[in-house]
N, C-alpha and C. Protein backbone atom coordinates (compact mmCIF):
# COMPACT_ATOMS: atom_id res chain seq x y z
N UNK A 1 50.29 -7.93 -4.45
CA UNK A 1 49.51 -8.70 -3.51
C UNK A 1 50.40 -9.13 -2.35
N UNK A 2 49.82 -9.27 -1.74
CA UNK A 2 50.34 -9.30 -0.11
C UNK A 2 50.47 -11.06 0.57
N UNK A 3 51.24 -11.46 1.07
CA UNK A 3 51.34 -12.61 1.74
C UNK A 3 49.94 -13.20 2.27
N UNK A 4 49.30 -12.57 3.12
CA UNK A 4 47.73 -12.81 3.57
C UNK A 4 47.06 -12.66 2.98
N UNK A 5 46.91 -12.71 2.02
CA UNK A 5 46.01 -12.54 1.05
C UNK A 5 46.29 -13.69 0.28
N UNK A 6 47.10 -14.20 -0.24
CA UNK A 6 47.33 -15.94 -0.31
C UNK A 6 47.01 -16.59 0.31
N UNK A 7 47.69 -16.24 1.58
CA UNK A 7 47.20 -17.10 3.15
C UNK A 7 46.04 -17.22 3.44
N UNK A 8 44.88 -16.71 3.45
CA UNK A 8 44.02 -16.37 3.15
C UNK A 8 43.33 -17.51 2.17
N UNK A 9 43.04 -16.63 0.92
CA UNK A 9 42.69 -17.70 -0.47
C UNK A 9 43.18 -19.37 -0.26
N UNK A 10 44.42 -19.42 0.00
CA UNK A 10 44.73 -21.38 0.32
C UNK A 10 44.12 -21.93 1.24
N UNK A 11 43.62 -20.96 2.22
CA UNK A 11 42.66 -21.62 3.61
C UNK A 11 41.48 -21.52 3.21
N UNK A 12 41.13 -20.72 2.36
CA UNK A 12 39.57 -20.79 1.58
C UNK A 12 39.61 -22.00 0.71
N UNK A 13 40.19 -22.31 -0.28
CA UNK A 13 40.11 -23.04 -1.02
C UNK A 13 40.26 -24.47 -0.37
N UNK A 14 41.29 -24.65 0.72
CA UNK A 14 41.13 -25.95 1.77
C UNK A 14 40.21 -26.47 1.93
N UNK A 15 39.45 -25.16 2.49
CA UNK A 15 38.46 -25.40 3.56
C UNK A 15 36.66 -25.90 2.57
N UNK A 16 36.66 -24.94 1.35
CA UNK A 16 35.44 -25.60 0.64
C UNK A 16 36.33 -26.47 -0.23
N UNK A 17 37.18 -27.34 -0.42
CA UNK A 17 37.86 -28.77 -1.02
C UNK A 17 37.44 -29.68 0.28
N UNK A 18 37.44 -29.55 1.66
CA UNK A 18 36.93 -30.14 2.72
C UNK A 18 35.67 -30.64 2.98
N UNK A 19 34.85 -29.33 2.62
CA UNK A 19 33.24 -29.67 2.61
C UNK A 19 32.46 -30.17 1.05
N UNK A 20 33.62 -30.15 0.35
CA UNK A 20 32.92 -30.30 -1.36
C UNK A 20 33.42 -32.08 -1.14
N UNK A 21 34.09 -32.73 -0.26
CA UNK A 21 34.63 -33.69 -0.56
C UNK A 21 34.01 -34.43 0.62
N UNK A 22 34.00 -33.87 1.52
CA UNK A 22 32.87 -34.44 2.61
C UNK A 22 33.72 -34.73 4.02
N UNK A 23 34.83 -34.84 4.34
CA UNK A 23 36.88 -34.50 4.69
C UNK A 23 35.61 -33.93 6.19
N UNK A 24 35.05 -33.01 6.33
CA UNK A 24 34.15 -32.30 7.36
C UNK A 24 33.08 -32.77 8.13
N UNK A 25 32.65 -34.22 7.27
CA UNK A 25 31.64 -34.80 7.97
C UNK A 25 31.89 -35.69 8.79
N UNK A 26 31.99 -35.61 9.87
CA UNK A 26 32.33 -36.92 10.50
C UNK A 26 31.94 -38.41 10.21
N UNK A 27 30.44 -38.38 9.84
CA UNK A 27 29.72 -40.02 9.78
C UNK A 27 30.42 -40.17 8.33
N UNK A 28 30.73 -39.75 7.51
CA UNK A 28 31.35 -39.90 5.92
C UNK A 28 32.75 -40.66 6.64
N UNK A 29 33.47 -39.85 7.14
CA UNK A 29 34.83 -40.21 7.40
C UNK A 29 34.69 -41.30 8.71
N UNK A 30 33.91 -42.05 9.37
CA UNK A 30 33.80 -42.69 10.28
C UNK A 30 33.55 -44.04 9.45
N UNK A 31 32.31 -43.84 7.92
CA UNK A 31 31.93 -44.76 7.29
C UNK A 31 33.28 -45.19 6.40
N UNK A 32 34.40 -44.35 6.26
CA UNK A 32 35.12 -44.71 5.14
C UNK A 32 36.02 -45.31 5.82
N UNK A 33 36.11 -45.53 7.38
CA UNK A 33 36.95 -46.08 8.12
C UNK A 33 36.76 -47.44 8.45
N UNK A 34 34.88 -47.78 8.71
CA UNK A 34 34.26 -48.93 9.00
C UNK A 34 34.54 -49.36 7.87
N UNK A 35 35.87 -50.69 7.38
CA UNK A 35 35.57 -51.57 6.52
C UNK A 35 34.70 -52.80 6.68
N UNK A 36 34.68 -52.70 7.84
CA UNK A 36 33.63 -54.54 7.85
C UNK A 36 32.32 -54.02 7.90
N UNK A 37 32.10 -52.94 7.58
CA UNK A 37 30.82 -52.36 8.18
C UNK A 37 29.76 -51.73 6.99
N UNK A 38 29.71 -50.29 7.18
CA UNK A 38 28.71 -49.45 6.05
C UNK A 38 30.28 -48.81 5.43
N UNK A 39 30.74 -49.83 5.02
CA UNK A 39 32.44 -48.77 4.04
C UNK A 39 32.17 -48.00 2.73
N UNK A 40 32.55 -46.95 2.66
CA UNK A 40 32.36 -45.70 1.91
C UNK A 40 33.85 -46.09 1.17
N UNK A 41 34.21 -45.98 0.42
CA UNK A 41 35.27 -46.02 -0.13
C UNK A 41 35.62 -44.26 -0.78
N UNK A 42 34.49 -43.60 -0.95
CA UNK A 42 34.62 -42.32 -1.94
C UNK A 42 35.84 -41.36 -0.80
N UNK A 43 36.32 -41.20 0.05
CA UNK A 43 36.90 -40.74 0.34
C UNK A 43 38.15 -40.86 0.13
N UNK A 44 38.84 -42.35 -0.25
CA UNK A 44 39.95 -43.01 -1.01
C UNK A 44 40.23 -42.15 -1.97
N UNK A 45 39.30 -41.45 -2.94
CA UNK A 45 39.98 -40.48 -4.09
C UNK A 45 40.20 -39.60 -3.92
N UNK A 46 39.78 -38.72 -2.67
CA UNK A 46 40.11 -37.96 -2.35
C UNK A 46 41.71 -38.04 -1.61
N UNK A 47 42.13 -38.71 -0.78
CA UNK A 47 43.11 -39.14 -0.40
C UNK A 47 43.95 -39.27 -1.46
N UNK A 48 44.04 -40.04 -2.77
CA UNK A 48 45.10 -40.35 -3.81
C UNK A 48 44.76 -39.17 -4.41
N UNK A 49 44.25 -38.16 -4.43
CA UNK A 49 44.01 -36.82 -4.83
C UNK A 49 45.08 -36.16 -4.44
N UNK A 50 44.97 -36.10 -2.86
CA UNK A 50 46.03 -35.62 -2.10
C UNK A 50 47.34 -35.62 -2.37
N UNK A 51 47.53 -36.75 -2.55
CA UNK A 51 48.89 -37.44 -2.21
C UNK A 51 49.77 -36.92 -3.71
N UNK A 52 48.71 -37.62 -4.72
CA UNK A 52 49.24 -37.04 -6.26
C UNK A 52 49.98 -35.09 -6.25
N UNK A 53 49.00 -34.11 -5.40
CA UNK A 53 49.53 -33.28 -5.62
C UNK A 53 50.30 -32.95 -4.72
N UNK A 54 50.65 -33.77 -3.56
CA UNK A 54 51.82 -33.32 -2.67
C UNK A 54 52.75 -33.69 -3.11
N UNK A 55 52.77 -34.95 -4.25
CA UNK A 55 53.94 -35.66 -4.69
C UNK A 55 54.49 -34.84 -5.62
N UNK A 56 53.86 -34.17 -6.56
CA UNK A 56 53.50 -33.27 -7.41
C UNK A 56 54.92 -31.62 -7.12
N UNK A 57 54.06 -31.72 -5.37
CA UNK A 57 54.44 -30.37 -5.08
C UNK A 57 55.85 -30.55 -4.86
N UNK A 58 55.91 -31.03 -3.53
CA UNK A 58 57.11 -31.68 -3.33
C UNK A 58 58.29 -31.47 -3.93
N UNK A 59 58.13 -32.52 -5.21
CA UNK A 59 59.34 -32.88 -6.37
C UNK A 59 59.58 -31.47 -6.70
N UNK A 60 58.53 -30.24 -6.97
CA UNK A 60 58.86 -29.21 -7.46
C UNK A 60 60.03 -28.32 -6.39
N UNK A 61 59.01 -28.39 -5.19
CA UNK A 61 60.28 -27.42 -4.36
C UNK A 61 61.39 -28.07 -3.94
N UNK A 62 61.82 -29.67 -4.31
CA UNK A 62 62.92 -29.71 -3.96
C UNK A 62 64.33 -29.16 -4.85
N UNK A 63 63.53 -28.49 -5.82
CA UNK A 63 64.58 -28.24 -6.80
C UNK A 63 64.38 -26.64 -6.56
N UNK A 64 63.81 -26.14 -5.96
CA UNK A 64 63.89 -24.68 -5.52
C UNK A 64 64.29 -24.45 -4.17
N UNK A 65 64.79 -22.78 -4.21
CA UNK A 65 65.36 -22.47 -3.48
C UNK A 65 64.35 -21.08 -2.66
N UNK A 66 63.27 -20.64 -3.59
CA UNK A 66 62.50 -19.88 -3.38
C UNK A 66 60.72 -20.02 -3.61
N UNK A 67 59.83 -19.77 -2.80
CA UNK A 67 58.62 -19.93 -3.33
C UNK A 67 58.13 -19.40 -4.56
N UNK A 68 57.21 -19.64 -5.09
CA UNK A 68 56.89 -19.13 -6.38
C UNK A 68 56.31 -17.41 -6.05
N UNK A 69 56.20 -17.14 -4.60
CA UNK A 69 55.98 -15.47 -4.12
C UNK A 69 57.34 -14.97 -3.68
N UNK A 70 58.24 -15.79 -3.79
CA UNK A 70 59.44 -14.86 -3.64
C UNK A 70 60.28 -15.36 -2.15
N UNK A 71 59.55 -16.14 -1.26
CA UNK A 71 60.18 -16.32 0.34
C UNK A 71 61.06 -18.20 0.51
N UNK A 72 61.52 -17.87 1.33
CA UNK A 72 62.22 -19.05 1.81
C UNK A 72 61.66 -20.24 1.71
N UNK A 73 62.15 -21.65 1.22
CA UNK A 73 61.13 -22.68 1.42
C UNK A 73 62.02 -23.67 2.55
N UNK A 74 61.17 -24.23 3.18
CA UNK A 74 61.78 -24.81 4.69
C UNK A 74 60.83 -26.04 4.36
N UNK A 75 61.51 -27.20 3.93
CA UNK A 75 60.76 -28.67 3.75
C UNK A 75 61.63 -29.45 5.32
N UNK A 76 60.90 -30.05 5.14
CA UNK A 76 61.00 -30.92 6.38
C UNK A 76 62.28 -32.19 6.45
N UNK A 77 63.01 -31.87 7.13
CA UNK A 77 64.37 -32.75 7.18
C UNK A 77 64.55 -33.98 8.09
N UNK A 78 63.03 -34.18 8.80
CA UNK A 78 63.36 -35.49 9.49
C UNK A 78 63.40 -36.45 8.71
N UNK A 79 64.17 -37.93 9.07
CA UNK A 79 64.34 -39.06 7.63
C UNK A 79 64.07 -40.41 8.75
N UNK A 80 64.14 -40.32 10.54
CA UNK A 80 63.91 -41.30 11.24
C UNK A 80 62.58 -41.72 12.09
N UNK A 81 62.20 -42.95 12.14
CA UNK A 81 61.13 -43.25 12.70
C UNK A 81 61.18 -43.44 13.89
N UNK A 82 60.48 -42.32 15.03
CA UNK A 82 60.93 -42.52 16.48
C UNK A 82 59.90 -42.48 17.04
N UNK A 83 59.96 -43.12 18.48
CA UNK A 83 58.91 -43.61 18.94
C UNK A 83 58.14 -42.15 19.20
N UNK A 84 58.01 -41.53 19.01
CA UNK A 84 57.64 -40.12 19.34
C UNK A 84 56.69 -39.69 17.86
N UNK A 85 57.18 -40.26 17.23
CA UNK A 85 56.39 -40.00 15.78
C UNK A 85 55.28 -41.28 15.39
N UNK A 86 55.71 -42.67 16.48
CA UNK A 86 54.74 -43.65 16.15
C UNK A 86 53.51 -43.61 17.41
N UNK A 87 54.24 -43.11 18.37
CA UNK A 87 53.31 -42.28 19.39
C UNK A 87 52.14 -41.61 18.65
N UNK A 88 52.66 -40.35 18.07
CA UNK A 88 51.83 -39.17 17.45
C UNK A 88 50.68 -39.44 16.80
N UNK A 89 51.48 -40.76 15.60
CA UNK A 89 50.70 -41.38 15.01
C UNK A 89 49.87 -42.41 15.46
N UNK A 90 49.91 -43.30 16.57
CA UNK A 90 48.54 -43.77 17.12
C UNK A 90 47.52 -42.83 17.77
N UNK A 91 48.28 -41.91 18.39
CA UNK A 91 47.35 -40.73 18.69
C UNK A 91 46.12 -40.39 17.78
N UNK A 92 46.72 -39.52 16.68
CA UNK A 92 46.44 -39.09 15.75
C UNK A 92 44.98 -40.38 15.62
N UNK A 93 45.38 -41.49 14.83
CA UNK A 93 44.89 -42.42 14.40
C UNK A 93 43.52 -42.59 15.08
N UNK A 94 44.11 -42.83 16.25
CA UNK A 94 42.66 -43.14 17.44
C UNK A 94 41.48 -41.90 17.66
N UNK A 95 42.09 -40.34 17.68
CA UNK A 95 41.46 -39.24 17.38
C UNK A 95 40.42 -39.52 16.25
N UNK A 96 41.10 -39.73 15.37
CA UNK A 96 40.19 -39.48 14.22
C UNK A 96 39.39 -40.53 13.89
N UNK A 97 39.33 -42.06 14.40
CA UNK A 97 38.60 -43.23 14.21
C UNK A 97 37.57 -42.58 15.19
N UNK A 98 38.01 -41.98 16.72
CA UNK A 98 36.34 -41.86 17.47
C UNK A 98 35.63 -40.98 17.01
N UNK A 99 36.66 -39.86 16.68
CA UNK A 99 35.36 -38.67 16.27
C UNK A 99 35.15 -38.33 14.88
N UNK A 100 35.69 -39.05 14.24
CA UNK A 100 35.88 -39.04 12.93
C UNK A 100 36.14 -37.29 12.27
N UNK A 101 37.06 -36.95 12.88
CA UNK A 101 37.30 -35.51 12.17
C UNK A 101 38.75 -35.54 12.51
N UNK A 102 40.04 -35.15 11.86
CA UNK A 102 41.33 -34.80 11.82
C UNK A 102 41.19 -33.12 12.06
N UNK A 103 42.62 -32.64 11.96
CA UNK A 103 42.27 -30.99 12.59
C UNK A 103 41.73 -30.22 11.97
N UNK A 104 42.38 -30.09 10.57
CA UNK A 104 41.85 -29.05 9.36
C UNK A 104 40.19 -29.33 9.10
N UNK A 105 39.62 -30.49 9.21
CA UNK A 105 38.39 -30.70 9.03
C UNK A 105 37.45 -30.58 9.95
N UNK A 106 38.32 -30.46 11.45
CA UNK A 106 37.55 -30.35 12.75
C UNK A 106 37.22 -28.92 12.59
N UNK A 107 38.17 -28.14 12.12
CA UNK A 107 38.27 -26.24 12.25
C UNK A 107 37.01 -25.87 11.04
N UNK A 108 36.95 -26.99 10.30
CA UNK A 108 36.07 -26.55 9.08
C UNK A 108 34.52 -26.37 9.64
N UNK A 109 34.18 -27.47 10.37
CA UNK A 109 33.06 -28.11 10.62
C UNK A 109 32.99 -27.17 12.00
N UNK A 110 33.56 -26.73 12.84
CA UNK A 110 33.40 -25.90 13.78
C UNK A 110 32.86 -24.25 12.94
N UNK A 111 33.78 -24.14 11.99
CA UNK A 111 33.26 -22.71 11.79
C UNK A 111 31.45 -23.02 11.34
N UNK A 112 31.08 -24.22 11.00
CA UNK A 112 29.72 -24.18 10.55
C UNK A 112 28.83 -24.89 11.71
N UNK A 113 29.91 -24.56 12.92
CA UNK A 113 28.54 -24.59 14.24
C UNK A 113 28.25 -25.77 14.70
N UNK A 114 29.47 -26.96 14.24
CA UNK A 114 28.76 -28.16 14.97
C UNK A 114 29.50 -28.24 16.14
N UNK A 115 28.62 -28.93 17.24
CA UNK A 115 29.39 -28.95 18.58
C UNK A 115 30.31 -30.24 18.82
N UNK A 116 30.26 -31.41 17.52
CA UNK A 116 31.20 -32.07 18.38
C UNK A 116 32.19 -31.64 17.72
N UNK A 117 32.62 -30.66 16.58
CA UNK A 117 33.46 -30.32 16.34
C UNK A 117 34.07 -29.41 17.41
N UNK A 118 33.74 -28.52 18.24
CA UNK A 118 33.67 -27.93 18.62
C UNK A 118 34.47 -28.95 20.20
N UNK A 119 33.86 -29.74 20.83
CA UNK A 119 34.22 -30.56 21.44
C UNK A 119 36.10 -31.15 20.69
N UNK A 120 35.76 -31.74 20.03
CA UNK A 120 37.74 -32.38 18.96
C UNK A 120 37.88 -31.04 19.65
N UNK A 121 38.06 -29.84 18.64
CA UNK A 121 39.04 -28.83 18.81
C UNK A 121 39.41 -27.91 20.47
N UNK A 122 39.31 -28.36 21.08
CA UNK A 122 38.99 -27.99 22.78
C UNK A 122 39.99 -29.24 23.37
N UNK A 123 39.15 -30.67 22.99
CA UNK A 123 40.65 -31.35 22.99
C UNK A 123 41.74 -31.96 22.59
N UNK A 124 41.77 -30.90 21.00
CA UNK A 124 42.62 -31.26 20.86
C UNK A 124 43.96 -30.01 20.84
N UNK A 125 43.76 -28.89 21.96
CA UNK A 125 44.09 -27.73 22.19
C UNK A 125 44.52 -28.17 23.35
N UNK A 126 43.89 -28.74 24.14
CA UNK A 126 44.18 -29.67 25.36
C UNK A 126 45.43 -30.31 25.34
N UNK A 127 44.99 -31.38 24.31
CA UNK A 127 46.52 -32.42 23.96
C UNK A 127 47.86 -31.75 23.50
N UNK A 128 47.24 -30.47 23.15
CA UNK A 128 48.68 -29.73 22.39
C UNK A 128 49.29 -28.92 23.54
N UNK A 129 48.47 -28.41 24.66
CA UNK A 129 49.06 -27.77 25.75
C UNK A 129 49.70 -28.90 26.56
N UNK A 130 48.78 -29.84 26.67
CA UNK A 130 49.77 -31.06 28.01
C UNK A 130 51.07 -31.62 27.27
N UNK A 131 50.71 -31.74 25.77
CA UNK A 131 52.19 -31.95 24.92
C UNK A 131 53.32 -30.88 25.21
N UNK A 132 52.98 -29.56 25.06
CA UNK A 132 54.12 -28.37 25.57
C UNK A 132 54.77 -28.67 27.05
N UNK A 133 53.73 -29.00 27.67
CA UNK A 133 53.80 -29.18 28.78
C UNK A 133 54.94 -29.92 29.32
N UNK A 134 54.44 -31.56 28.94
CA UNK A 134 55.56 -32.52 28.93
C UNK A 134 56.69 -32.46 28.40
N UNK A 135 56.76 -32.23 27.16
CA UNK A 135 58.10 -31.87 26.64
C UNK A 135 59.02 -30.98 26.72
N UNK A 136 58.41 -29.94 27.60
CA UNK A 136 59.22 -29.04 27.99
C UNK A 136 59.65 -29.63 29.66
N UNK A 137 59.28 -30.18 30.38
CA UNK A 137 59.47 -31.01 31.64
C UNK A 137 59.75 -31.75 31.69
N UNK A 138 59.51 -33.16 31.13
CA UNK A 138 59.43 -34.50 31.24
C UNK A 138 60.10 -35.62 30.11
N UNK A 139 59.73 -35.18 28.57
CA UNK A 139 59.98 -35.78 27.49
C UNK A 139 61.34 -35.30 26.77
N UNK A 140 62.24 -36.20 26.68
CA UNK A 140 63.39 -35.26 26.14
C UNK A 140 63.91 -36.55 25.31
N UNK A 141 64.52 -36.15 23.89
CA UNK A 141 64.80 -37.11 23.02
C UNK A 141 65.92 -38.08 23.40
């Protein structure tokens, strides 16, 4: 079996874990945000879902040197909090409180034809070009 063909299957399986969990609906993920409001909490297990198997994963590849298909594993070596990452993260934050969709869930909900998904992913293709943009001109660490 072939690399894309994993690649593949893990973006399938993402993507209906997205819509089986609801991660795709915007008013779900808008409600689980409104705490003073109509608060949904069911998305919380999904989240400690998450986290359990990244913690999960994680611990495993730090003790490897190879994927379980045979290729390089490249974990992430930043360890500092810079304003560039608390930037990202209000970004991020504010994205997903208005339209209530993050990226992987925006791409989900677009392939099934909704337009404000469709709208997020346009700008948020936008934000990623004026980001190249700047940082290649303007932003320097």
């Amino acid at each position: 079996m072939n690399i894309g063909f994993f690649s593949f299957l893990s973006g399938l399986l993402f993507g209906i874990g997205l819509l089986v969990s609801g991660m795709a609906n915007p008013q779900k993920v808008l409600n689980f945000l409104d705490i003073t409001g109509h608060w949904d909490p069911s998305l919380m297990l999904v989240m400690v879902g998450a986290i359990a198997v990244g913690l999960v994963s994680f611990r495993i590849a730090k003790h490897r040197t190879l994927s379980f298909l045979g290729l390089g594993i490249k974990l992430p070596t930043a360890d500092k909090v810079d304003n560039r990452l608390i930037g990202g993260s209000l970004l991020f934050g504010m994205g997903w409180g208005l339209a209530g969709f993050c990226p992987g869930p925006a791409l989900v909900a677009l392939g099934s034809g909704e337009f404000k998904a469709l709208v997020f992913v346009l700008s948020m293709i936008a934000g990623m070009l004026l980001f190249e943009y700047l940082d290649r001109n303007t932003l320097k660490n």
